[in-house]
Every structure is written in C-alpha cells, then in structure tokens.
C-alpha atoms as a PDB file:
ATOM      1  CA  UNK A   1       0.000   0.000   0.000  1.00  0.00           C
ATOM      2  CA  UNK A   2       1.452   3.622  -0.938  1.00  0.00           C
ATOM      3  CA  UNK A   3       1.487   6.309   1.621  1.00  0.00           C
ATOM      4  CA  UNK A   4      -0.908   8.299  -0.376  1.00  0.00           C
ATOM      5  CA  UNK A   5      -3.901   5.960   0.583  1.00  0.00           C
ATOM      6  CA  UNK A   6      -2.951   5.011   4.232  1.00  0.00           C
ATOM      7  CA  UNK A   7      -3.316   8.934   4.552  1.00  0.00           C
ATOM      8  CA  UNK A   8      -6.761   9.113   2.917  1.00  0.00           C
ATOM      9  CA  UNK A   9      -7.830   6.198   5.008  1.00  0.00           C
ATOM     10  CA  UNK A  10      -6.715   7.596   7.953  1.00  0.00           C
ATOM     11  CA  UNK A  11      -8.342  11.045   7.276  1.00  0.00           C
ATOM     12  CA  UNK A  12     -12.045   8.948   6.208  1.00  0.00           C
ATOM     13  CA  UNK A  13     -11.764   7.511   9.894  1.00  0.00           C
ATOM     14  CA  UNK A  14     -11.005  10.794  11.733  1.00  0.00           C
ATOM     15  CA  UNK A  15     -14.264  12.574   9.580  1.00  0.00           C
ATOM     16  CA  UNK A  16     -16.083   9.256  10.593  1.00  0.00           C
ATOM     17  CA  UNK A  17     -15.332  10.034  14.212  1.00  0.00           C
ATOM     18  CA  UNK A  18     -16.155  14.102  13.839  1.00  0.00           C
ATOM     19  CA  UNK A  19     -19.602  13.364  12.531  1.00  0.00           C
ATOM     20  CA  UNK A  20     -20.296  10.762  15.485  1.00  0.00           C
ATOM     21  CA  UNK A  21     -19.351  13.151  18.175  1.00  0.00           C
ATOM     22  CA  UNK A  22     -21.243  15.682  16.788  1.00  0.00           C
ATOM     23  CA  UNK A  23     -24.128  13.302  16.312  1.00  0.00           C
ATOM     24  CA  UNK A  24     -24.051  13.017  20.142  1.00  0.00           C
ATOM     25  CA  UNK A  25     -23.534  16.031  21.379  1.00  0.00           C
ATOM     26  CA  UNK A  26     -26.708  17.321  19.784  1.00  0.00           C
ATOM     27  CA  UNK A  27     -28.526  14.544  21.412  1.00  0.00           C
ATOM     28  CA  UNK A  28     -27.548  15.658  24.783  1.00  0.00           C
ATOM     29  CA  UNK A  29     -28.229  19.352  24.193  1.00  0.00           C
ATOM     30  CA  UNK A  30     -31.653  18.519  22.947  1.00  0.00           C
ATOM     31  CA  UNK A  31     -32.011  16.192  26.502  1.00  0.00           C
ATOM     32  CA  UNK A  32     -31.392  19.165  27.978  1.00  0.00           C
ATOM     33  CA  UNK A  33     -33.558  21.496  26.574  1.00  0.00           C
ATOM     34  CA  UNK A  34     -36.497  18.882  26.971  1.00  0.00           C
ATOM     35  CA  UNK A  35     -35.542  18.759  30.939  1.00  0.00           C
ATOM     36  CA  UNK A  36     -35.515  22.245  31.074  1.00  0.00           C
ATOM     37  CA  UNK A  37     -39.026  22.315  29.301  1.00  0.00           C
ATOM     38  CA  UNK A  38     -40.858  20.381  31.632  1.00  0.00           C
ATOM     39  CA  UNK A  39     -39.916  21.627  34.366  1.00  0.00           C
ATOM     40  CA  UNK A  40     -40.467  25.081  33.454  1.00  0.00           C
ATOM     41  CA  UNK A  41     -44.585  23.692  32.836  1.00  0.00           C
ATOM     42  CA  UNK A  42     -44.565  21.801  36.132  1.00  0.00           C
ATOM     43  CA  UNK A  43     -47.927  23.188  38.104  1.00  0.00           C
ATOM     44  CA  UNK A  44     -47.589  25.460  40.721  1.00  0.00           C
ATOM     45  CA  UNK A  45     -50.297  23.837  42.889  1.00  0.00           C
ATOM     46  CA  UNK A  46     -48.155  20.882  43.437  1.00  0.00           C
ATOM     47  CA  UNK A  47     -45.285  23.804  45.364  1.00  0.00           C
ATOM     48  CA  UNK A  48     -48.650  25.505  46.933  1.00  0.00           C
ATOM     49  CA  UNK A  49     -49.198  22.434  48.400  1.00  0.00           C
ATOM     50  CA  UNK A  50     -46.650  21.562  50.056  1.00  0.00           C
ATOM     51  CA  UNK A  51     -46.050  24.880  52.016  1.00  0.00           C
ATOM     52  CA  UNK A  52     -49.689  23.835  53.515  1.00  0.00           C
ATOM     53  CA  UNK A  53     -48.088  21.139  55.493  1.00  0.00           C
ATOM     54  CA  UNK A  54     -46.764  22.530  58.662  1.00  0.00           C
ATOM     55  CA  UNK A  55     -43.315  22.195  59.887  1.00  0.00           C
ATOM     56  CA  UNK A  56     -42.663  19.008  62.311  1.00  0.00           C
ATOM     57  CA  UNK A  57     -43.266  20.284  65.866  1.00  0.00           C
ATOM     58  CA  UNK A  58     -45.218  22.814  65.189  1.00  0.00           C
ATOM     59  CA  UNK A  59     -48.232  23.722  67.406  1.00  0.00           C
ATOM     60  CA  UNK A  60     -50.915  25.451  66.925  1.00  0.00           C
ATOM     61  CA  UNK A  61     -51.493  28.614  69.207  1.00  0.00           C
ATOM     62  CA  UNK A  62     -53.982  27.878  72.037  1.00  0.00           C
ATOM     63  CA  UNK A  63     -57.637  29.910  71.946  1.00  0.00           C
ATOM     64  CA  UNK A  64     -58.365  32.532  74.131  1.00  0.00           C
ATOM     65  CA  UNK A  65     -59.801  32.118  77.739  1.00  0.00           C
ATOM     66  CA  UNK A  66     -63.415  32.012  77.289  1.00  0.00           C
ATOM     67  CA  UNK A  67     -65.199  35.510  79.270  1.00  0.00           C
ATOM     68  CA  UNK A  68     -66.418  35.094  82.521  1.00  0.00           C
ATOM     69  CA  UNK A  69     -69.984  36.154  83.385  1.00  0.00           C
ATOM     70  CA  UNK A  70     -70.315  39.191  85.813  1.00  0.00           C
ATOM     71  CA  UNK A  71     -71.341  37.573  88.980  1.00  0.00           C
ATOM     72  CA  UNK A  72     -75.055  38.502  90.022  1.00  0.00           C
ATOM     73  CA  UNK A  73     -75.820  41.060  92.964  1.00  0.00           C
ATOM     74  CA  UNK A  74     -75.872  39.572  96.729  1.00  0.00           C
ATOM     75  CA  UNK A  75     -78.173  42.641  97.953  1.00  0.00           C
ATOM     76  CA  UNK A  76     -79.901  45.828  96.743  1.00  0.00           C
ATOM     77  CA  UNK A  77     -80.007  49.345  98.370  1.00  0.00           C
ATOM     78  CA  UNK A  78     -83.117  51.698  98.668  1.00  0.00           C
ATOM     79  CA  UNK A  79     -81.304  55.411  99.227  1.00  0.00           C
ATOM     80  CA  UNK A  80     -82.833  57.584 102.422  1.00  0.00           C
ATOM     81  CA  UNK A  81     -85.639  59.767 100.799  1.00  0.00           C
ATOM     82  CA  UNK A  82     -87.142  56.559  98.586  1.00  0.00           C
ATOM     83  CA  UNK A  83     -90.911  56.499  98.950  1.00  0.00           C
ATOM     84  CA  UNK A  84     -93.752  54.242  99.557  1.00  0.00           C
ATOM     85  CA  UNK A  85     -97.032  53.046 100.376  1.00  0.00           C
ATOM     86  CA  UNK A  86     -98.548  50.338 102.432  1.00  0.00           C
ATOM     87  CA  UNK A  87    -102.389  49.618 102.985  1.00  0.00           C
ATOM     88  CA  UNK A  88    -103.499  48.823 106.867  1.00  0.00           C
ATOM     89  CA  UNK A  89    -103.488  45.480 107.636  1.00  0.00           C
ATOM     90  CA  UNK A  90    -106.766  46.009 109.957  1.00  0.00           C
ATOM     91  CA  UNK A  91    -109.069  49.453 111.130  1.00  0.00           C
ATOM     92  CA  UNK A  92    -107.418  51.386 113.854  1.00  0.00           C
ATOM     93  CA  UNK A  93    -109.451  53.725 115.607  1.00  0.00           C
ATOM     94  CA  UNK A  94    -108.992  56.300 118.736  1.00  0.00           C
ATOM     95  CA  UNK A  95    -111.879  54.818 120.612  1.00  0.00           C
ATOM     96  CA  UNK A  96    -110.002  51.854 121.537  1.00  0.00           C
ATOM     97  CA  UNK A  97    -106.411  52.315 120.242  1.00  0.00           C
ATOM     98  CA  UNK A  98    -103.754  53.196 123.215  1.00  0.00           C
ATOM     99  CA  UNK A  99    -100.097  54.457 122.724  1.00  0.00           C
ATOM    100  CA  UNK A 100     -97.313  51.086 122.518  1.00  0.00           C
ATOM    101  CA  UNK A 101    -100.276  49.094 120.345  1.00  0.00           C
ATOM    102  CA  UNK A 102     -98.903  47.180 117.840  1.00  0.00           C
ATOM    103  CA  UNK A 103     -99.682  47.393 113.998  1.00  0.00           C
ATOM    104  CA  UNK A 104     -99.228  46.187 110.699  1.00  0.00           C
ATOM    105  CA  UNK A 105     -99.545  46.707 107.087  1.00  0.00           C
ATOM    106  CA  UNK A 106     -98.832  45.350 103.911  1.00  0.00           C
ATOM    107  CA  UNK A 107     -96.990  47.173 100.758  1.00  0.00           C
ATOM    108  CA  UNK A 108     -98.801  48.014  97.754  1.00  0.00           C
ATOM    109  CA  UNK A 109     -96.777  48.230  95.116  1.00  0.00           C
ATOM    110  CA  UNK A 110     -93.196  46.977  94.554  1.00  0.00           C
ATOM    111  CA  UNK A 111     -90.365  49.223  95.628  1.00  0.00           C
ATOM    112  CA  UNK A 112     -87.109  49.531  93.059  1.00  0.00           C
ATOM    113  CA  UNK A 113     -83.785  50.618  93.428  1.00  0.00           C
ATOM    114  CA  UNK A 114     -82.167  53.074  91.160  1.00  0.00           C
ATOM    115  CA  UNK A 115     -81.521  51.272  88.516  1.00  0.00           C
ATOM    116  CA  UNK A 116     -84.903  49.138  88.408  1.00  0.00           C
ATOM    117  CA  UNK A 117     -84.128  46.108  90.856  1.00  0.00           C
ATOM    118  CA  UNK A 118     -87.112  45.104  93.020  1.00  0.00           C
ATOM    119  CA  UNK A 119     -85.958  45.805  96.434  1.00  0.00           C
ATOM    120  CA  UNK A 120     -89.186  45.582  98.513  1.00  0.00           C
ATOM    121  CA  UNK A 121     -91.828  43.679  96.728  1.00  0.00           C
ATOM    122  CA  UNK A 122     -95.104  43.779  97.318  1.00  0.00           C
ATOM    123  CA  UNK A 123     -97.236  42.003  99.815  1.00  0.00           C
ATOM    124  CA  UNK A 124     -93.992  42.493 102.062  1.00  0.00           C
ATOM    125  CA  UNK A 125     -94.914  43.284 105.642  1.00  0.00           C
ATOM    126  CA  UNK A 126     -94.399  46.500 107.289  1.00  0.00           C
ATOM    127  CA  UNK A 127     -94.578  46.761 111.689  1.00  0.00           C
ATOM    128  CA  UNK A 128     -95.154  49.833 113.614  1.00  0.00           C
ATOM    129  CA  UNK A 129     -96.438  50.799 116.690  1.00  0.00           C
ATOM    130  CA  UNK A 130     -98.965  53.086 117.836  1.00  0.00           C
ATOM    131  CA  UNK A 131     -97.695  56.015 119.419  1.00  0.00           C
ATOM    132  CA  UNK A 132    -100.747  58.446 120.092  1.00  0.00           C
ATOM    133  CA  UNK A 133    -104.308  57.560 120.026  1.00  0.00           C
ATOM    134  CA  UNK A 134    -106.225  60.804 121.184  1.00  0.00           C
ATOM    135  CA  UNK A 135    -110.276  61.279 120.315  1.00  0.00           C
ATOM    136  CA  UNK A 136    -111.490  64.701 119.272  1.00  0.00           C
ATOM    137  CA  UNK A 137    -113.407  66.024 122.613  1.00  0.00           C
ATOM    138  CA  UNK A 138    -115.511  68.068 120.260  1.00  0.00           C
ATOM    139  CA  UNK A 139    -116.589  68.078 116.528  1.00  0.00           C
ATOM    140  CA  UNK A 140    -114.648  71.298 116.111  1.00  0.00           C
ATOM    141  CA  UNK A 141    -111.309  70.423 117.142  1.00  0.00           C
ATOM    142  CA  UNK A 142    -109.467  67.245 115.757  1.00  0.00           C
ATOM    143  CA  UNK A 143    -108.189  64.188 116.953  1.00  0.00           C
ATOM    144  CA  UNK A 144    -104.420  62.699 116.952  1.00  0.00           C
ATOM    145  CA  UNK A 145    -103.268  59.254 115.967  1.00  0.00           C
ATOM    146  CA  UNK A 146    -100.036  58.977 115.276  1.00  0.00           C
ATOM    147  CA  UNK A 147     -97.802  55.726 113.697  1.00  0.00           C
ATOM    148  CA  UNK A 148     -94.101  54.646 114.016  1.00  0.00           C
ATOM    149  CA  UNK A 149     -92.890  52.152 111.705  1.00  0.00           C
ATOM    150  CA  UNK A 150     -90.106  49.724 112.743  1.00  0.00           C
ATOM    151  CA  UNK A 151     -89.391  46.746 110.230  1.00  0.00           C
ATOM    152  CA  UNK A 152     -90.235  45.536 107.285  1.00  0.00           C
ATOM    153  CA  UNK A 153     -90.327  41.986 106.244  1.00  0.00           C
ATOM    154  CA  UNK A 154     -89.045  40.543 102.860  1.00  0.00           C
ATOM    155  CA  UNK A 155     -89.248  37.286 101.447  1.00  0.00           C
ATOM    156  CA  UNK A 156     -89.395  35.800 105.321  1.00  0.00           C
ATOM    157  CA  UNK A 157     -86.581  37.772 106.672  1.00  0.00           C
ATOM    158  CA  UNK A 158     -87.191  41.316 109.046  1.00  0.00           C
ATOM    159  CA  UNK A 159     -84.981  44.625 108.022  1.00  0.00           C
ATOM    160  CA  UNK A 160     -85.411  46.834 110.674  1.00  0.00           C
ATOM    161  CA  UNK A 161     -86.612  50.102 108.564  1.00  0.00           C
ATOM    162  CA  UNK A 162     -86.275  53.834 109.310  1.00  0.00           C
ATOM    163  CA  UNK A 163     -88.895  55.667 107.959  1.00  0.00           C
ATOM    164  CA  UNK A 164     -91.525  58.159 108.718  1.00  0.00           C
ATOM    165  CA  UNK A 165     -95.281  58.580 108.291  1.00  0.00           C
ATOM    166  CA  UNK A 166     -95.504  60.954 105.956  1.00  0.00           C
ATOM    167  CA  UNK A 167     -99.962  60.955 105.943  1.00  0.00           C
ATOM    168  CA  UNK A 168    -102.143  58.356 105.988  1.00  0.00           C
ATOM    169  CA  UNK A 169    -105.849  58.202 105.120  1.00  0.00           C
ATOM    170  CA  UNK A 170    -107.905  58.548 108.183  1.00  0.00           C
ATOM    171  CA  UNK A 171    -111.225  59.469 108.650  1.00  0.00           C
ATOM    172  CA  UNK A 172    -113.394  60.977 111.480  1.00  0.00           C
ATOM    173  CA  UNK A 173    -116.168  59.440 113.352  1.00  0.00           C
ATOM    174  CA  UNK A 174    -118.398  60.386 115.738  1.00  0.00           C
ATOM    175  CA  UNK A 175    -119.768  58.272 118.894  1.00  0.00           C
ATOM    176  CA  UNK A 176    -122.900  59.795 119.217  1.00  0.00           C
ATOM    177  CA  UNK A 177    -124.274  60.139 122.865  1.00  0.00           C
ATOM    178  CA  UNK A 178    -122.236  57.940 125.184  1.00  0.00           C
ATOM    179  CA  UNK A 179    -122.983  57.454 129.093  1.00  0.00           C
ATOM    180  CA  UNK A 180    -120.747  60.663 129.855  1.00  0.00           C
ATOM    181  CA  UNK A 181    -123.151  62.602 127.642  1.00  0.00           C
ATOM    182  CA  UNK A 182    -126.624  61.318 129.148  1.00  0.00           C
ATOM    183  CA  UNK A 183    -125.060  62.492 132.352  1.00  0.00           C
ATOM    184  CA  UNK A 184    -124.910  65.369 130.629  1.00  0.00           C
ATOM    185  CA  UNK A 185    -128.669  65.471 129.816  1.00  0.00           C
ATOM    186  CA  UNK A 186    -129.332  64.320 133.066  1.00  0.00           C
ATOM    187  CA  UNK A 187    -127.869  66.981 134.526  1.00  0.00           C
ATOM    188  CA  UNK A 188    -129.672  69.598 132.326  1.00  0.00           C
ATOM    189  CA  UNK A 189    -133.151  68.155 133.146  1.00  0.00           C
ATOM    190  CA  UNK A 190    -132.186  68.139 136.950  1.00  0.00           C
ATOM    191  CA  UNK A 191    -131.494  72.038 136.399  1.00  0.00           C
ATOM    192  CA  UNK A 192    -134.530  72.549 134.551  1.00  0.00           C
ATOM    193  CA  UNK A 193    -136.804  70.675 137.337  1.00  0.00           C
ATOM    194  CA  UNK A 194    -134.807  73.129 140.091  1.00  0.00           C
ATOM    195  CA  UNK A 195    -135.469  76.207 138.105  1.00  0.00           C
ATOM    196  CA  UNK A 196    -139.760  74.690 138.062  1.00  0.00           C
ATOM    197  CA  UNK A 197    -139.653  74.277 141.531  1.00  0.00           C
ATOM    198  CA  UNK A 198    -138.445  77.257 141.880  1.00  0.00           C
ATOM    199  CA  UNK A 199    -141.085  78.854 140.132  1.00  0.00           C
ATOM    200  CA  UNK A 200    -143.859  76.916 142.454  1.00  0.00           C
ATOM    201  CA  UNK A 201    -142.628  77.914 145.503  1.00  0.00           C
ATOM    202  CA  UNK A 202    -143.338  81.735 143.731  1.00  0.00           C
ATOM    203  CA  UNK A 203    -147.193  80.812 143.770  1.00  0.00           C
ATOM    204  CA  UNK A 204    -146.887  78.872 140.329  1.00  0.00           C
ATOM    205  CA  UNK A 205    -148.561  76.019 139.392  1.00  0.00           C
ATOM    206  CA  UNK A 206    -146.417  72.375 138.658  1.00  0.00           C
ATOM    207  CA  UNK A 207    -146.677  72.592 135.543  1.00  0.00           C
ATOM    208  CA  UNK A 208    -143.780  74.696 135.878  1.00  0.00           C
ATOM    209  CA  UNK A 209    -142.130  72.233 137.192  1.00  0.00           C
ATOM    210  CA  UNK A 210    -142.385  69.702 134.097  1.00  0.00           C
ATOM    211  CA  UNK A 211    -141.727  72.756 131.168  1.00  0.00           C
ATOM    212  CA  UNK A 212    -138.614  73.333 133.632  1.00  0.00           C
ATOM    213  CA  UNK A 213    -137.483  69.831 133.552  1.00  0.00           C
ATOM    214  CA  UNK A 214    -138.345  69.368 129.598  1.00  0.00           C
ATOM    215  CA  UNK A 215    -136.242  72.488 128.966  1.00  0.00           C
ATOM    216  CA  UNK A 216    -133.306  71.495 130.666  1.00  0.00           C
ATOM    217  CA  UNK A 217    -133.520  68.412 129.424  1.00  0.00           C
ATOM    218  CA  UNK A 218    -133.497  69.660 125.834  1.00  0.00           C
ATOM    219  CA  UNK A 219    -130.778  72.187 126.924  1.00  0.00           C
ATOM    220  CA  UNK A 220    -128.914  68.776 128.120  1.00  0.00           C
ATOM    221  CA  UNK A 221    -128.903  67.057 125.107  1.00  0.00           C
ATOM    222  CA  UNK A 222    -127.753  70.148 123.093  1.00  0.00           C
ATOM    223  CA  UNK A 223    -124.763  70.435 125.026  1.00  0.00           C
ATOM    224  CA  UNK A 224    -124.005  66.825 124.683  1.00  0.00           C
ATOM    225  CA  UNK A 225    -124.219  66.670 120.959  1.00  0.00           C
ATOM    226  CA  UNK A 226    -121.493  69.892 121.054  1.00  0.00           C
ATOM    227  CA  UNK A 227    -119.236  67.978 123.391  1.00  0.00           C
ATOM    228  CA  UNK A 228    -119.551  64.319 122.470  1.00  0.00           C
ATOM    229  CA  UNK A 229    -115.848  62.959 121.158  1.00  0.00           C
ATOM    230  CA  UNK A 230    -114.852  62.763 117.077  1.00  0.00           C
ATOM    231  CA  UNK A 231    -112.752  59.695 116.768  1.00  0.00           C
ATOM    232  CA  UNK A 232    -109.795  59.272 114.791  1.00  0.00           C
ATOM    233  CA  UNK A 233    -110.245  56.111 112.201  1.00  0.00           C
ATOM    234  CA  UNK A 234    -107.903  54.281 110.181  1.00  0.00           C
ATOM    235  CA  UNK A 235    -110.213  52.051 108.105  1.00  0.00           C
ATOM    236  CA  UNK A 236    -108.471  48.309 107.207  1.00  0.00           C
ATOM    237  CA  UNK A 237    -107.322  49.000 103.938  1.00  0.00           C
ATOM    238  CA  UNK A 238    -106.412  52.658 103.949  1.00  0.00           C
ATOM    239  CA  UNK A 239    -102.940  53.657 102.577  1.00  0.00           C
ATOM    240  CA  UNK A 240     -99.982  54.723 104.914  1.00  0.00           C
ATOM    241  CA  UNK A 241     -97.438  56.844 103.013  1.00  0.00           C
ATOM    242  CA  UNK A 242     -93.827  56.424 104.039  1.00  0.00           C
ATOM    243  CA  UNK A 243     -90.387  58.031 103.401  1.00  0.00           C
ATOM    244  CA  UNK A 244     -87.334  56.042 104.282  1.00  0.00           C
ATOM    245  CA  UNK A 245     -84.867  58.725 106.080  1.00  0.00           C
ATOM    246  CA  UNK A 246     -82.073  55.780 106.220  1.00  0.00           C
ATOM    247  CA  UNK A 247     -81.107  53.650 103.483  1.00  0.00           C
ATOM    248  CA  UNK A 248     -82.075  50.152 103.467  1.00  0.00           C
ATOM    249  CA  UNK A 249     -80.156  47.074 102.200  1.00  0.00           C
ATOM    250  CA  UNK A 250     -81.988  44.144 101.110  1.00  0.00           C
ATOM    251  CA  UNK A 251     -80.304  40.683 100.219  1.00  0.00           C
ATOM    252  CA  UNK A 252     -81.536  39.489  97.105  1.00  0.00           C
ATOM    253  CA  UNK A 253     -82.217  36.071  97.410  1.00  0.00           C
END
C-alpha cells in the first residue's frame, strides 16, 4: 500500500469520528432542553401544596380564655328619701287604740332601686307601733293618731326600717251620745226641774215644774251633741305613706 492511501484512510476515519461526536452532542443538548421544558410547565399547585403542610413540631397557638360572666348582685339598696305606700293590715281607731299598740300593714306596690331592681316587693310586711291615740273632745277640734314604723319583712326575713309617716288616710267618726253625755242630759233636766220648783214655791202652778225639767232636758242634750268625742279612724285597707330617712339594704335572694 502507498502512503498516499494510508493517509486518505486515515483522514475517512477521523471525519467518521467528527460526525459521530457531533451526532451526540446534539442529542444531549436537545435532553437538555427537553428537561428544562418540563420543568419550566410543572404546576404550581403541586409547590402551593406543600407549604400547607406545617413544619414538624409545630403547634398550633392555644384559643383565648373564654369571658367570665359578671357575677349577680348579693343585695340591693333603697337610698334615704325613697318612697312608699302600704295599705293597713286592719281598722285602727282612737276609741279603743292606746299608745305602745302594735300594727301592721302590707306594701302596695313593689319598691325599686335606682336602677330598676325590686328591692321591697309587694305584699312584704311593714310593723309599727302606735304612738298616740287621742279622740277629738268636740266636733270642732281634731283628733291625733299617730304611727311609728319599725321593720319591714321581705321574702321571710325582718330589716329593721327607718322611715316616717308621711300621711295616711284617716277618717273621722263620731260616737254619738255615750254614758258621759246622758249624764250630761241628766244633769240639764235636773237644772230645769230646780229652776220649776223654783217657780212653784213663787205661787206657780207644777206645771212649771215639768216645762222646767223638759227644757233642761233639751238644753242637756244640746250640750251633749257639742261635746260628744270625734274619733280618729284608720279604716283596714287605707294607705300609709312612708319616706325612708335611712337607706335600706336588702339581700336578694
């Protein structure tokens, strides 16, 4: 073989091996670019995802302390000055009512605090005593019965209660003629019978006598009527008006 075709054979094998590597190398580049490809299309849901998945050890932060309720009122308060009405438990009356008699009587309507809590309901029980039970000795002049209050029951418990009787509704009431009066008529008719005697003994007949004792008589009973006594009545029933002058705590239950 002549050197001039060992060195075209040798130069057909190195083109042979040119072509091949290039062959390859575009292979790899287009790989490449495929890879690349994908991944730039890959959905972003599937990264989303994954940051939804907490950490190991990770806890979640504990919920607040649930509110407590305000905690309900032991006892209410009336302030001094806070007014109110009770009825008479039973008729009280000057013709047989003495000072240091007890009494009692019964609220009418519920009494609230300022801000609209029932502090005294009613039906509750008031307690006073009696401290002046005077008749009227005449219709013209008046009569005196005054009340003291002292407690007032609530739901089965006693509060002792400073108030005062502002009024109350009382009526008057006459006796009519009682056994001090006819002694009073009495009297007049003995006067009159004097006065016809009297007239006799001047040379007058008895009939004198009898006009005498009729007159006086009649004079008697007209001076009884003036001076007979006016009670003082406080039918059962009748409304007793009160004003607290000290405050008054009340528990509520």
């Amino acid at each position: 073989m002549t050197d001039t075709k060992r060195w075209m054979r040798l130069g057909a094998a190195v083109g042979v091996a040119a072509l091949l590597g290039c062959a390859k190398g575009e292979q790899a580049s287009q790989s490449a670019d495929s890879t690349a490809r994908n991944l730039t299309l890959a959905p972003t849901e599937s990264t989303a995802a994954m940051k939804d998945v907490p950490t190991t050890g990770e806890k979640a932060p504990p919920p607040p302390p649930a509110k407590k309720a305000p905690a309900a009122p032991t006892s209410f308060t009336l302030r001094a000055g806070t007014a109110f009405s009770a009825s008479a438990g039973d008729s009280i009356t000057t013709r047989s009512a003495k000072a240091g008699d007890p009494f009692t009587a019964t609220v009418s309507e519920a009494v609230k605090d300022a801000t609209g809590h029932v502090v005294i309901p009613a039906g509750s029980s008031v307690s006073g005593t009696i401290v002046h039970a005077d008749p009227a000795p005449n219709p013209r002049a008046s009569g005196q019965l005054e009340l003291s209050v002292t407690s007032v029951t609530v739901r089965g418990k006693s509060y002792s209660l400073a108030a005062t009787v502002e009024s109350k509704d009382t009526v008057m009431q006459g006796r009519g003629v009682t056994a001090a009066d006819a002694a009073k008529v009495g009297g007049g008719a003995a006067v009159g019978a004097l006065a016809g005697k009297a007239g006799k003994l001047l040379g007058k007949n008895a009939k004198g006598a009898i006009i005498g004792g009729v007159a006086g008589a009649a004079a008697g009973a007209a001076a009884a009527s003036r001076s007979r006594d006016v009670d003082v009545v406080l039918p059962k029933g009748a409304a007793i008006h009160l004003r607290l002058t000290e405050a008054l705590t009340v528990k509520a239950r």
